[in-house]
PDB file of N, CA and C in Angstrom:
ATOM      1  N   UNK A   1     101.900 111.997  91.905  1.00  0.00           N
ATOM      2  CA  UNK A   1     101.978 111.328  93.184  1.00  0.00           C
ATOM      3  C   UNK A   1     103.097 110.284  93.128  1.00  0.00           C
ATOM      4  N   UNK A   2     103.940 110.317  93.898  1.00  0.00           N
ATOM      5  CA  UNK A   2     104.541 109.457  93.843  1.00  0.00           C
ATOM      6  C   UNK A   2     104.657 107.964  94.644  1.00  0.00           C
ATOM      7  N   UNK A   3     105.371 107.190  94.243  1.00  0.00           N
ATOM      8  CA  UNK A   3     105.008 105.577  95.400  1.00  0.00           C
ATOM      9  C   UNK A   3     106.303 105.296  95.448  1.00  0.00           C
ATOM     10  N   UNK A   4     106.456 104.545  96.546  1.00  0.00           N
ATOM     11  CA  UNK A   4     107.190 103.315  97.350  1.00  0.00           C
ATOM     12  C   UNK A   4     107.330 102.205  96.199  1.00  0.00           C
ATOM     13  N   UNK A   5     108.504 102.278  95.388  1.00  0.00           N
ATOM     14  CA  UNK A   5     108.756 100.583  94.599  1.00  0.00           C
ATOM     15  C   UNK A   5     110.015 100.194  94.505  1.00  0.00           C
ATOM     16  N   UNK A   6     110.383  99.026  94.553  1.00  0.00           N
ATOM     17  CA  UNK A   6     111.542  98.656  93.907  1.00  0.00           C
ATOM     18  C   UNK A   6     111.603  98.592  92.982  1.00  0.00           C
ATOM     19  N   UNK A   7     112.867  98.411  92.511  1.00  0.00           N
ATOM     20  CA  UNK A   7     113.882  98.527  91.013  1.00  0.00           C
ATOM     21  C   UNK A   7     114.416  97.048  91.482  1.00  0.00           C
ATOM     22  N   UNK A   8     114.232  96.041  90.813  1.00  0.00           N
ATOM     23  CA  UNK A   8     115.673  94.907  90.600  1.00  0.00           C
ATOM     24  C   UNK A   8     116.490  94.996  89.263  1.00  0.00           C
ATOM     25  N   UNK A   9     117.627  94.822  89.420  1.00  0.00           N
ATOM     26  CA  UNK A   9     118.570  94.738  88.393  1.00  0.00           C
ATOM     27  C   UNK A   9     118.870  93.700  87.798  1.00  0.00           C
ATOM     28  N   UNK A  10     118.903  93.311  86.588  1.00  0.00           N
ATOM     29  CA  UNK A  10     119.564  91.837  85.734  1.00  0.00           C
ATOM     30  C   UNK A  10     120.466  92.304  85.296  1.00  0.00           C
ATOM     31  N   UNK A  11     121.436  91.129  84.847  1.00  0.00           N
ATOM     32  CA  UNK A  11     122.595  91.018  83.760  1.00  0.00           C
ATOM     33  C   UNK A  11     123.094  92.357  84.213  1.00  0.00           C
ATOM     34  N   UNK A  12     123.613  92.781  82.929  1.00  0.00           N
ATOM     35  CA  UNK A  12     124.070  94.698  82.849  1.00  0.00           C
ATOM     36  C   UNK A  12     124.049  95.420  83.553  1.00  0.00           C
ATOM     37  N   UNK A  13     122.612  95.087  83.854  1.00  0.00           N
ATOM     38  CA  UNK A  13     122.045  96.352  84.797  1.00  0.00           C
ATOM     39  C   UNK A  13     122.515  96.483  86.249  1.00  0.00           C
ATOM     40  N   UNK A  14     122.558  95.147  86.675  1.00  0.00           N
ATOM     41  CA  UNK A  14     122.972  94.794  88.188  1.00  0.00           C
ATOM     42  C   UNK A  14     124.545  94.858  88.109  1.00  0.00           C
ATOM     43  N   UNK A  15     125.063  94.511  87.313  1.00  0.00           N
ATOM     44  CA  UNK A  15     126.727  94.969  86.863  1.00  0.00           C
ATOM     45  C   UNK A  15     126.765  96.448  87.388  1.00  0.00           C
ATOM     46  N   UNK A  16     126.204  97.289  86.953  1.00  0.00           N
ATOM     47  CA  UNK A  16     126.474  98.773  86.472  1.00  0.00           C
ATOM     48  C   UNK A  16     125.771  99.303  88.266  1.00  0.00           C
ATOM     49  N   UNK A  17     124.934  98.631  88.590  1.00  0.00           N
ATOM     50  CA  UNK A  17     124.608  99.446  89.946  1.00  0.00           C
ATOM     51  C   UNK A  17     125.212  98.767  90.815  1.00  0.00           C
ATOM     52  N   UNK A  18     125.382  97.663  90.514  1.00  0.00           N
ATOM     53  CA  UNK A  18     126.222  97.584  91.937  1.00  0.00           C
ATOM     54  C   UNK A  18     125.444  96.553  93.251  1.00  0.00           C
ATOM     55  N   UNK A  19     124.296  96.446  93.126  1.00  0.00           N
ATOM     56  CA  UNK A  19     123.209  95.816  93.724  1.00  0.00           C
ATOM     57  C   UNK A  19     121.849  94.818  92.686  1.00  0.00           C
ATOM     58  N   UNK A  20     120.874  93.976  93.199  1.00  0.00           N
ATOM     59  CA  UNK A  20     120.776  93.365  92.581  1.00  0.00           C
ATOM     60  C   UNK A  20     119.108  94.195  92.641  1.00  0.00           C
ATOM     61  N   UNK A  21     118.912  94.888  93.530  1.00  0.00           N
ATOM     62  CA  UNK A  21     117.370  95.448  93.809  1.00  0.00           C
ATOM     63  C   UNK A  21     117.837  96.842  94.722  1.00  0.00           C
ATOM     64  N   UNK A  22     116.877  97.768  94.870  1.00  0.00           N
ATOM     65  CA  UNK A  22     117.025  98.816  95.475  1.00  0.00           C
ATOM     66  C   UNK A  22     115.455  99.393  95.743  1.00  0.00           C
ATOM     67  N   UNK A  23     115.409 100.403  96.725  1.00  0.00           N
ATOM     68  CA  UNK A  23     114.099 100.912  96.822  1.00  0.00           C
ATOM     69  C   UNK A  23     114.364 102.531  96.668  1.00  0.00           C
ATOM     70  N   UNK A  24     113.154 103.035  96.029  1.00  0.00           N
ATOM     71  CA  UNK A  24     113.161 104.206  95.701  1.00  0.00           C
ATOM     72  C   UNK A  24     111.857 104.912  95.435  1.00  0.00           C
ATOM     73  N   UNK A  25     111.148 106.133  95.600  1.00  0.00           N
ATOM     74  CA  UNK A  25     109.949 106.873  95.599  1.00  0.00           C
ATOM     75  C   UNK A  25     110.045 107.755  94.232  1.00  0.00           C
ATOM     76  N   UNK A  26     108.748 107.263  93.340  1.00  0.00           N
ATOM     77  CA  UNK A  26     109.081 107.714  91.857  1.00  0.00           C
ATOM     78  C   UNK A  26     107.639 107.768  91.780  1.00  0.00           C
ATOM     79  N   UNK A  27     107.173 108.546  91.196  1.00  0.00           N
ATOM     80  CA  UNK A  27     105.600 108.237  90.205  1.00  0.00           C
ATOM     81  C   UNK A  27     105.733 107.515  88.818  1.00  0.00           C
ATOM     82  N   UNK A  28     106.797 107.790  88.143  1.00  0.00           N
ATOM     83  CA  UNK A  28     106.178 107.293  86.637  1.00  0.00           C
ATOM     84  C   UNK A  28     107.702 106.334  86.423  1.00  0.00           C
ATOM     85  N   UNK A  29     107.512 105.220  85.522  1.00  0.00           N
ATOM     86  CA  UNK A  29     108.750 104.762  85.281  1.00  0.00           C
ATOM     87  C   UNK A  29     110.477 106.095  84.999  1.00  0.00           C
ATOM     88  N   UNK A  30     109.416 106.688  84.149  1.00  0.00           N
ATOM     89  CA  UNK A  30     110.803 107.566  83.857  1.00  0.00           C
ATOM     90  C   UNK A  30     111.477 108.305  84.854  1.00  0.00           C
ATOM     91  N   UNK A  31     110.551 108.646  86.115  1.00  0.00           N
ATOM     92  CA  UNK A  31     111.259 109.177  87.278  1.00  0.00           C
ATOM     93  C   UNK A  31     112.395 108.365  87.634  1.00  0.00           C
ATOM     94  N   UNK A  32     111.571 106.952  87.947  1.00  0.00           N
ATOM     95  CA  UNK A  32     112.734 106.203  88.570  1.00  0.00           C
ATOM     96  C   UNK A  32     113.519 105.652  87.652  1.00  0.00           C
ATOM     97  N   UNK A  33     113.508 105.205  86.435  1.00  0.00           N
ATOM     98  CA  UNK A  33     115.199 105.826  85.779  1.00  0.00           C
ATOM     99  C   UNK A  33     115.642 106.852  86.009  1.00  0.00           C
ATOM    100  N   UNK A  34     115.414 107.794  86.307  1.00  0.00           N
ATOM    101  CA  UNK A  34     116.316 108.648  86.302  1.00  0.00           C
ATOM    102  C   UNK A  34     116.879 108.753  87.861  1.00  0.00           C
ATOM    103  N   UNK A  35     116.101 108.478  88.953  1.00  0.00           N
ATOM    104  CA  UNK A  35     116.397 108.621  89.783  1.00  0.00           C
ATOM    105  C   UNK A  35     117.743 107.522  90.381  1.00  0.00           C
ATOM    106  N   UNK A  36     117.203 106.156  89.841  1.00  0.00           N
ATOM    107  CA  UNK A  36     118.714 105.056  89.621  1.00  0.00           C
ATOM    108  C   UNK A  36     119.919 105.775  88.742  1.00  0.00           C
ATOM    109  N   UNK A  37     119.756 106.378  88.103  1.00  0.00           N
ATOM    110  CA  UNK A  37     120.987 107.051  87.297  1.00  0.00           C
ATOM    111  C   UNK A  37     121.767 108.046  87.769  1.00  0.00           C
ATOM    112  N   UNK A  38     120.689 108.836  88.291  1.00  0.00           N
ATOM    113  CA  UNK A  38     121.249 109.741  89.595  1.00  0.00           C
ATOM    114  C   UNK A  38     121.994 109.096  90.583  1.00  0.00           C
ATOM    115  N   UNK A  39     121.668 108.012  91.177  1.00  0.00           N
ATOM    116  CA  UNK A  39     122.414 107.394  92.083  1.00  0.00           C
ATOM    117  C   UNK A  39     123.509 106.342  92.168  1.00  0.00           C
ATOM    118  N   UNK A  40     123.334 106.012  91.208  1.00  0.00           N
ATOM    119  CA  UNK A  40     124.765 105.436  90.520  1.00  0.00           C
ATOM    120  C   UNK A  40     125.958 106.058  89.839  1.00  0.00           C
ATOM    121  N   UNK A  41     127.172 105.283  89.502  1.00  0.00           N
ATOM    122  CA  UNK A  41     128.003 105.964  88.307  1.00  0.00           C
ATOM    123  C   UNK A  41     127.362 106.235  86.961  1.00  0.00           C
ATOM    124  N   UNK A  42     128.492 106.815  86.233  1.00  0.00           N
ATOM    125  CA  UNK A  42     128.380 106.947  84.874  1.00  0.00           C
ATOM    126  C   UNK A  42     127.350 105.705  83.675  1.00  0.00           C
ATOM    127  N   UNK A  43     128.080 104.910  84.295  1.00  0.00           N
ATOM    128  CA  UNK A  43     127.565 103.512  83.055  1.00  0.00           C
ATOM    129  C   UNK A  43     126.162 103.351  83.259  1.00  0.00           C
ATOM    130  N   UNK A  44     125.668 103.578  84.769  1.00  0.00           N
ATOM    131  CA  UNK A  44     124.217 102.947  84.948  1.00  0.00           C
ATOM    132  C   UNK A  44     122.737 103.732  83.885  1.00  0.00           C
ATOM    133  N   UNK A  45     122.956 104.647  83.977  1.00  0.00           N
ATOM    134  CA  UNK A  45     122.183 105.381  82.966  1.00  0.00           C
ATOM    135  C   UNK A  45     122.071 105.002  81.177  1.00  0.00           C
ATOM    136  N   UNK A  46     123.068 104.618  80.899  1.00  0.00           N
ATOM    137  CA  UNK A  46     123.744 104.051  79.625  1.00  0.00           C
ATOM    138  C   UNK A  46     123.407 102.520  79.475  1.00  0.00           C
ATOM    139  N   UNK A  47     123.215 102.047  80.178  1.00  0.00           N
ATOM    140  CA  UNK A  47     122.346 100.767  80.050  1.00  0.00           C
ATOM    141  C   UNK A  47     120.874 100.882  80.299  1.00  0.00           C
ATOM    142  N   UNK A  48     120.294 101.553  81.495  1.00  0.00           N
ATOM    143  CA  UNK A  48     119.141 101.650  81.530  1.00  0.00           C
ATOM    144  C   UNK A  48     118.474 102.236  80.457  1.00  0.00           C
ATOM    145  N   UNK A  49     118.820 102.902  79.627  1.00  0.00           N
ATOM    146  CA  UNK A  49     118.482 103.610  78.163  1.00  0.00           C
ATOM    147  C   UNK A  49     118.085 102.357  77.561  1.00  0.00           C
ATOM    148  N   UNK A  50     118.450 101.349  77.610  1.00  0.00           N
ATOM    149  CA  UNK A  50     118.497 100.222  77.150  1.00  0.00           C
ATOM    150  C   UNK A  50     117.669  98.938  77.439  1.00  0.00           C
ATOM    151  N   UNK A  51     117.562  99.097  78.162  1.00  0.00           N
ATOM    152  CA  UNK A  51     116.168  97.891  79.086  1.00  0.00           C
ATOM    153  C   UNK A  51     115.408  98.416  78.514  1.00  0.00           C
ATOM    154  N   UNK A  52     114.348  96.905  78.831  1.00  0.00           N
ATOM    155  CA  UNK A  52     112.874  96.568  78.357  1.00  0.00           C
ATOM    156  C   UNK A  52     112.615  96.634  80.184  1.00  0.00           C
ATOM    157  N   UNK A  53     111.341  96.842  80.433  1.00  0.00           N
ATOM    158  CA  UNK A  53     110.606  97.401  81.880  1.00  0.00           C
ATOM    159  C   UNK A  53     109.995  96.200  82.170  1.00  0.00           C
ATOM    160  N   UNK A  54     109.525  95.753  83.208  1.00  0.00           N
ATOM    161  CA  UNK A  54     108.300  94.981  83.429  1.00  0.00           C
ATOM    162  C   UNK A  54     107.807  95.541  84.996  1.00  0.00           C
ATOM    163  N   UNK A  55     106.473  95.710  84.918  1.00  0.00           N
ATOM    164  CA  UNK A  55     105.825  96.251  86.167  1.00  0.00           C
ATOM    165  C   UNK A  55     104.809  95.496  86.861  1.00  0.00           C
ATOM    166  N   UNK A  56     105.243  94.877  87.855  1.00  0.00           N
ATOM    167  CA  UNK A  56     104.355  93.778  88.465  1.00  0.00           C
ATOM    168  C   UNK A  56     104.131  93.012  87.696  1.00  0.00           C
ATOM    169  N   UNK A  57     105.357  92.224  86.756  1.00  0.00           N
ATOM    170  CA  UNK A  57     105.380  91.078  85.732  1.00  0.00           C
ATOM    171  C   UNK A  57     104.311  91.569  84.605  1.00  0.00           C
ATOM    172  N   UNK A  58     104.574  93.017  83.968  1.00  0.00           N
ATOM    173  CA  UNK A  58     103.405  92.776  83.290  1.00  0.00           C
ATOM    174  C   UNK A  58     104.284  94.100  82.137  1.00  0.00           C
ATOM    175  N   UNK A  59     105.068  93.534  80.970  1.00  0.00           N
ATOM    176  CA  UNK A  59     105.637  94.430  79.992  1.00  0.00           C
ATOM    177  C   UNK A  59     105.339  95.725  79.801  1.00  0.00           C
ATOM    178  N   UNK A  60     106.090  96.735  79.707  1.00  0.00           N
ATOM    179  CA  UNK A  60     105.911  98.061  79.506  1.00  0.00           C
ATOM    180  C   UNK A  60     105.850  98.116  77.883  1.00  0.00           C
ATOM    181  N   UNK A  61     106.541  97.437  77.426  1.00  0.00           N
ATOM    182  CA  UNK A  61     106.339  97.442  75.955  1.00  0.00           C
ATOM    183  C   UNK A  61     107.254  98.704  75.241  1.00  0.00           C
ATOM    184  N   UNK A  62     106.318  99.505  74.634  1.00  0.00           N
ATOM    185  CA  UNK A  62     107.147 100.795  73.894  1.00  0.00           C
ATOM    186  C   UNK A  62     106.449 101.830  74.275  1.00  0.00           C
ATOM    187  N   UNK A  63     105.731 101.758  75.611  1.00  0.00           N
ATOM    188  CA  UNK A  63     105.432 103.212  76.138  1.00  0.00           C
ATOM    189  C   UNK A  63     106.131 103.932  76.479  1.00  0.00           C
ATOM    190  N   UNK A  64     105.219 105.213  76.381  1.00  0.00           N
ATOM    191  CA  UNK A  64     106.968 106.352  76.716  1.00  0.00           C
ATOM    192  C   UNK A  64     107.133 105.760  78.288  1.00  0.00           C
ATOM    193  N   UNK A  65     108.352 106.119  78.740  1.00  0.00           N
ATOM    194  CA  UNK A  65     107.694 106.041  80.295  1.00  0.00           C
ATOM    195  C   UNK A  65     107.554 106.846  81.028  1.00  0.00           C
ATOM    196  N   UNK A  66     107.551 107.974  80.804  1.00  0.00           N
ATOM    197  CA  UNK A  66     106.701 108.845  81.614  1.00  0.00           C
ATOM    198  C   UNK A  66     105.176 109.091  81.514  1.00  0.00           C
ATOM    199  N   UNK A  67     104.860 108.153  80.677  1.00  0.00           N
ATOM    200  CA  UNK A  67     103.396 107.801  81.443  1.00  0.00           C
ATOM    201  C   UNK A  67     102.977 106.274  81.655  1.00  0.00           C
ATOM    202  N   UNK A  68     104.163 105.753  82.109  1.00  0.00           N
ATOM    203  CA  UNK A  68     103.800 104.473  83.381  1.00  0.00           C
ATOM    204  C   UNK A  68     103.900 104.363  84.335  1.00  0.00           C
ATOM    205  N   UNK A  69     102.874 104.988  85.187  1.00  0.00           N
ATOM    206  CA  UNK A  69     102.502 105.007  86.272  1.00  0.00           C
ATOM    207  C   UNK A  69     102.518 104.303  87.179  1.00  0.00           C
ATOM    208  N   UNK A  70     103.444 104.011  88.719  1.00  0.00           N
ATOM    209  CA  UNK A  70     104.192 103.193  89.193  1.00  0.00           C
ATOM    210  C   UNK A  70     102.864 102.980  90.481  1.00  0.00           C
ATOM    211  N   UNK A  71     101.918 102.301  91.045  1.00  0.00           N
ATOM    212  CA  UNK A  71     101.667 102.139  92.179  1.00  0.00           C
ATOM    213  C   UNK A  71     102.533 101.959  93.319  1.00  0.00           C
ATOM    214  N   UNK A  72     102.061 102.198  94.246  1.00  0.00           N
ATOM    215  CA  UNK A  72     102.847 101.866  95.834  1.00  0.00           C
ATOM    216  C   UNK A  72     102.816 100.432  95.804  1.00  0.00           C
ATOM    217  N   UNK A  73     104.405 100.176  95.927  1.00  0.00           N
ATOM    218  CA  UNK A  73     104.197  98.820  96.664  1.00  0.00           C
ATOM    219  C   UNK A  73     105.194  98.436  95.257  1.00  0.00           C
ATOM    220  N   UNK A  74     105.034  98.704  93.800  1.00  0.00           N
ATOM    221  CA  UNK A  74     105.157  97.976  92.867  1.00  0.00           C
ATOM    222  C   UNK A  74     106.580  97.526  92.757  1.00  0.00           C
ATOM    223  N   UNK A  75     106.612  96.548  92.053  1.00  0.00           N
ATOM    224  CA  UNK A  75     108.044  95.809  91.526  1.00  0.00           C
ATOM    225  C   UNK A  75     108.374  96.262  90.402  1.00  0.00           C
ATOM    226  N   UNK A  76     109.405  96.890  89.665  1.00  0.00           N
ATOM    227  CA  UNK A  76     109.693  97.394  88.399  1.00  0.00           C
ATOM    228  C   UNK A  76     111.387  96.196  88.140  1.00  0.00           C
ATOM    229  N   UNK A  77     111.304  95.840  87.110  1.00  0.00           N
ATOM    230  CA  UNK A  77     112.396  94.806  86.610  1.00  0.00           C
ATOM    231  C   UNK A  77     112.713  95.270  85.678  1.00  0.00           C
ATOM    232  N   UNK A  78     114.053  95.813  85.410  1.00  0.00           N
ATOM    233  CA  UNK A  78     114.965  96.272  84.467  1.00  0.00           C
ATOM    234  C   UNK A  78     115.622  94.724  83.858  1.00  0.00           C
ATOM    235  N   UNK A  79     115.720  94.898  82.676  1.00  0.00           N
ATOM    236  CA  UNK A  79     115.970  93.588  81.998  1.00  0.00           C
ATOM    237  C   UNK A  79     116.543  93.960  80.763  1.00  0.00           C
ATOM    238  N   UNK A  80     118.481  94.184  80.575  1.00  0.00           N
ATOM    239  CA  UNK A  80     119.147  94.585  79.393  1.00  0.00           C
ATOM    240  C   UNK A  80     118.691  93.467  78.450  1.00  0.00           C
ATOM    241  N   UNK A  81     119.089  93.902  77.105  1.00  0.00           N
ATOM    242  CA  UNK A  81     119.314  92.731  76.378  1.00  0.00           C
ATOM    243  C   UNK A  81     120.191  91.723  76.070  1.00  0.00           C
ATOM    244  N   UNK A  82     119.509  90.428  76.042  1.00  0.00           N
ATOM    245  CA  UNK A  82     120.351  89.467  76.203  1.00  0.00           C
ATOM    246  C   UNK A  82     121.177  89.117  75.026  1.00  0.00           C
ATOM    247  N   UNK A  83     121.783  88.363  74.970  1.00  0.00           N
ATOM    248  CA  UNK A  83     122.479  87.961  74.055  1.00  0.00           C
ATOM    249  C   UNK A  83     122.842  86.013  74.217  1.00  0.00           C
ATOM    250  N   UNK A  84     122.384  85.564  73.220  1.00  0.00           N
ATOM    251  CA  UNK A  84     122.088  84.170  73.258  1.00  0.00           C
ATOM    252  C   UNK A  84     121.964  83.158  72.330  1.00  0.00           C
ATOM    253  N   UNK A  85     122.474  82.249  72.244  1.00  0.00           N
ATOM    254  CA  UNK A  85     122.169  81.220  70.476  1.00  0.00           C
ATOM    255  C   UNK A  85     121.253  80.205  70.812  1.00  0.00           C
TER     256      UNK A  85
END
């Protein structure tokens, strides 16, 4: 089944798409990576490989993501890694 969520972009990520949030219809996290990758250039996929997830402020951790299951409505936050002293 799929839902109604946004994607926001940080750092990298919002570099590479072009926008800072977007909306898109996905069931599982891994749909909607792929579906942002689809819709962007080259680079955006190549960073998103790379993010850590958070879903309604709440870490995806090291699940696969095709089985994190996106509710309607939800907020998904792509978040590259930082770099920082």
């Amino acid at each position: 089944m799929s839902a109604g969520v946004v994607l926001r972009y940080w750092a990298a990520a919002k570099a590479a798409a072009g926008v800072a949030e977007e909306s898109f219809t996905a069931g599982t996290l891994a749909e909607l990576v792929d579906a942002a990758g689809a819709r962007h250039g080259p680079s955006l996929p190549a960073v998103l490989a790379r993010c850590s997830y958070l879903v309604d402020e709440v870490p995806v951790g090291t699940r696969a993501w095709a089985s994190v299951w996106l509710p309607d409505g939800a907020v998904v936050e792509a978040l590259p890694p930082f770099a920082g002293g």
